[in-house]
Protein backbone atom coordinates (compact mmCIF):
# COMPACT_ATOMS: atom_id res chain seq x y z
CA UNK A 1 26.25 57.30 78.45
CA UNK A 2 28.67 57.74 74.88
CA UNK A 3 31.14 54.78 74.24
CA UNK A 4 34.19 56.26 72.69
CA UNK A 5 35.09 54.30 69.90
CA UNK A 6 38.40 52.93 69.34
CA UNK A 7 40.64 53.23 66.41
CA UNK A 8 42.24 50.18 64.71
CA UNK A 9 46.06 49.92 63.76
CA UNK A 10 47.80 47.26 61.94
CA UNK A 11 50.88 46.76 63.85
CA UNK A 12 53.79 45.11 62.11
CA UNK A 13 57.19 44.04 63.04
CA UNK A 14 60.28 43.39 61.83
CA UNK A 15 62.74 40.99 64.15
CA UNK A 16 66.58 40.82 63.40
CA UNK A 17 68.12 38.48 65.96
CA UNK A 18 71.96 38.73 66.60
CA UNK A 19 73.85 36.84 69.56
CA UNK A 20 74.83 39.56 71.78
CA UNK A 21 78.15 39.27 73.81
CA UNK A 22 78.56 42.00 77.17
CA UNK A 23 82.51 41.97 76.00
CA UNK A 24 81.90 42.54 72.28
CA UNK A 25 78.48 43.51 71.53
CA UNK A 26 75.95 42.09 68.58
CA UNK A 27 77.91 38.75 66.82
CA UNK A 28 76.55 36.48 64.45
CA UNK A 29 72.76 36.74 63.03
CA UNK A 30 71.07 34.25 64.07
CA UNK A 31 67.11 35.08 63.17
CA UNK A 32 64.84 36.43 61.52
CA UNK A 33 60.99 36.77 61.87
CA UNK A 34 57.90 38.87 61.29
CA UNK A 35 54.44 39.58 62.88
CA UNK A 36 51.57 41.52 62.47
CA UNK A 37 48.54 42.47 64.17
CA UNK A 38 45.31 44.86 64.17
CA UNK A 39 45.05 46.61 68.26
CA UNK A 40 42.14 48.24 68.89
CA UNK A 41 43.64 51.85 70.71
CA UNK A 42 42.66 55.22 71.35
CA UNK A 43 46.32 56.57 69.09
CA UNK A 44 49.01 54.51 68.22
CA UNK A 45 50.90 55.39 71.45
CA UNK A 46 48.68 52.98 73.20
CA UNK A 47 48.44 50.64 70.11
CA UNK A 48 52.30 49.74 69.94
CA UNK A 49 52.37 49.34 73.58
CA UNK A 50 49.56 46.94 73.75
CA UNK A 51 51.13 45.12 70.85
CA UNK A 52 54.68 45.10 72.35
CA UNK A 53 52.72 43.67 75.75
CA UNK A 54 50.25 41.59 74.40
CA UNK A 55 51.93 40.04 71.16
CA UNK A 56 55.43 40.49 72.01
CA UNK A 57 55.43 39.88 75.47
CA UNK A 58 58.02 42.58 75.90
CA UNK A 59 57.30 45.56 78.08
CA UNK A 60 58.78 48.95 76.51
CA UNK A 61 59.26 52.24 77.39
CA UNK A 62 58.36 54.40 73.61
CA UNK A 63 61.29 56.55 75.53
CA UNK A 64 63.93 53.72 75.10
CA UNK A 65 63.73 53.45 71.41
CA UNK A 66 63.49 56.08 68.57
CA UNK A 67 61.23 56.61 65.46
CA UNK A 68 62.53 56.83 62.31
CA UNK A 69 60.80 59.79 60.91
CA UNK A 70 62.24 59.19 56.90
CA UNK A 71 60.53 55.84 57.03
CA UNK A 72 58.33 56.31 59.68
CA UNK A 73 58.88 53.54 61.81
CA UNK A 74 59.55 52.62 65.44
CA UNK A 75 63.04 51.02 66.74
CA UNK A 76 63.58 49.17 69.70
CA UNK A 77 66.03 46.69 70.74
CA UNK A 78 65.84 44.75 73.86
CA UNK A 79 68.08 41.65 75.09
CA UNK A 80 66.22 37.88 75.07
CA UNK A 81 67.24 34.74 75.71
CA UNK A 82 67.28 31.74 74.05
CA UNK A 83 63.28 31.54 74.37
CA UNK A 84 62.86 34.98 72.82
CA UNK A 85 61.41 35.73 76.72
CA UNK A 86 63.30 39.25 77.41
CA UNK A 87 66.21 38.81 79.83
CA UNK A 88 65.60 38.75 83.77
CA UNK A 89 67.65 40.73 86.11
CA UNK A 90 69.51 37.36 86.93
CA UNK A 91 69.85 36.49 83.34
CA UNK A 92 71.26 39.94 82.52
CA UNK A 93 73.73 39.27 86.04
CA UNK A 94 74.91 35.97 84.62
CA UNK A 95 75.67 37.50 81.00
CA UNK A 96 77.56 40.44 82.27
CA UNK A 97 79.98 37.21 83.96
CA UNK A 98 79.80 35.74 80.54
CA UNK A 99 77.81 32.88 82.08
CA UNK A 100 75.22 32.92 80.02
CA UNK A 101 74.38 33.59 76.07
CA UNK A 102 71.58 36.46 75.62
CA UNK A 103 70.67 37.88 72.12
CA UNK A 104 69.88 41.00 70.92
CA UNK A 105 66.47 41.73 69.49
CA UNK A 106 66.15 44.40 67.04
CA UNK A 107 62.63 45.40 66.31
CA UNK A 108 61.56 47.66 63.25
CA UNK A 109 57.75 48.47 63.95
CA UNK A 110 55.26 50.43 61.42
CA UNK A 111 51.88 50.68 62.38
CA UNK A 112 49.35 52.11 60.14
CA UNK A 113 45.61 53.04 61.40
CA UNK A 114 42.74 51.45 59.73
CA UNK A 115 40.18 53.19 58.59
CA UNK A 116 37.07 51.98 57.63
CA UNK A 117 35.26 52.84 53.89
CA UNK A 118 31.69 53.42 52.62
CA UNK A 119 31.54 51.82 49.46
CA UNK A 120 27.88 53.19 48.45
């Protein structure tokens, strides 16, 4: 039996954190915060969405945000709250009433596959 073997990306991300009102849209920045990690993937499909799941804790649809083909990154924005845990379908409920303070979370993601080099 052949094992596939898996590539490795370095996934890194770039957080911009702005208080996010349902009336008026992103406010005030607020945060600002960066990680990075290497995902062992089959493409880097898979590889940013076991990073957004595994790292993140966010679950994304690639669908929902765009790529940035100039500088060759990923965008997604999702709403959190005051944990950084994305919003609930309550949480969402009780910020639409402007009950409850949610924040947008703007994510710029590059990931870059590593490969590995002979050196003799």
């Amino acid at each position: 039996m052949k094992t596939t073997q898996l590539n490795t990306y370095k996934v890194t991300s770039l957080h911009n954190v702005y208080i996010h009102s349902f009336e008026h849209g992103e406010e005030n920045h607020v945060n600002y915060y960066e990680l990075s990690s290497e995902i062992k993937s089959d493409n880097w499909k898979d590889a940013l969405k076991k990073y957004f799941s595994d790292y993140l804790y966010f679950e994304i649809s690639l669908e929902h945000g765009y790529i940035d083909e100039e500088s060759n990154t990923f965008h997604y924005s999702n709403l959190v709250n005051v944990n950084n845990i994305e919003a609930s379908e309550d949480e969402v409920k009780q910020w639409k009433e402007n009950k409850l303070t949610l924040y947008a979370n703007n994510t710029t993601v590059t990931v870059q596959q590593i490969i590995k080099t002979n050196l003799i």
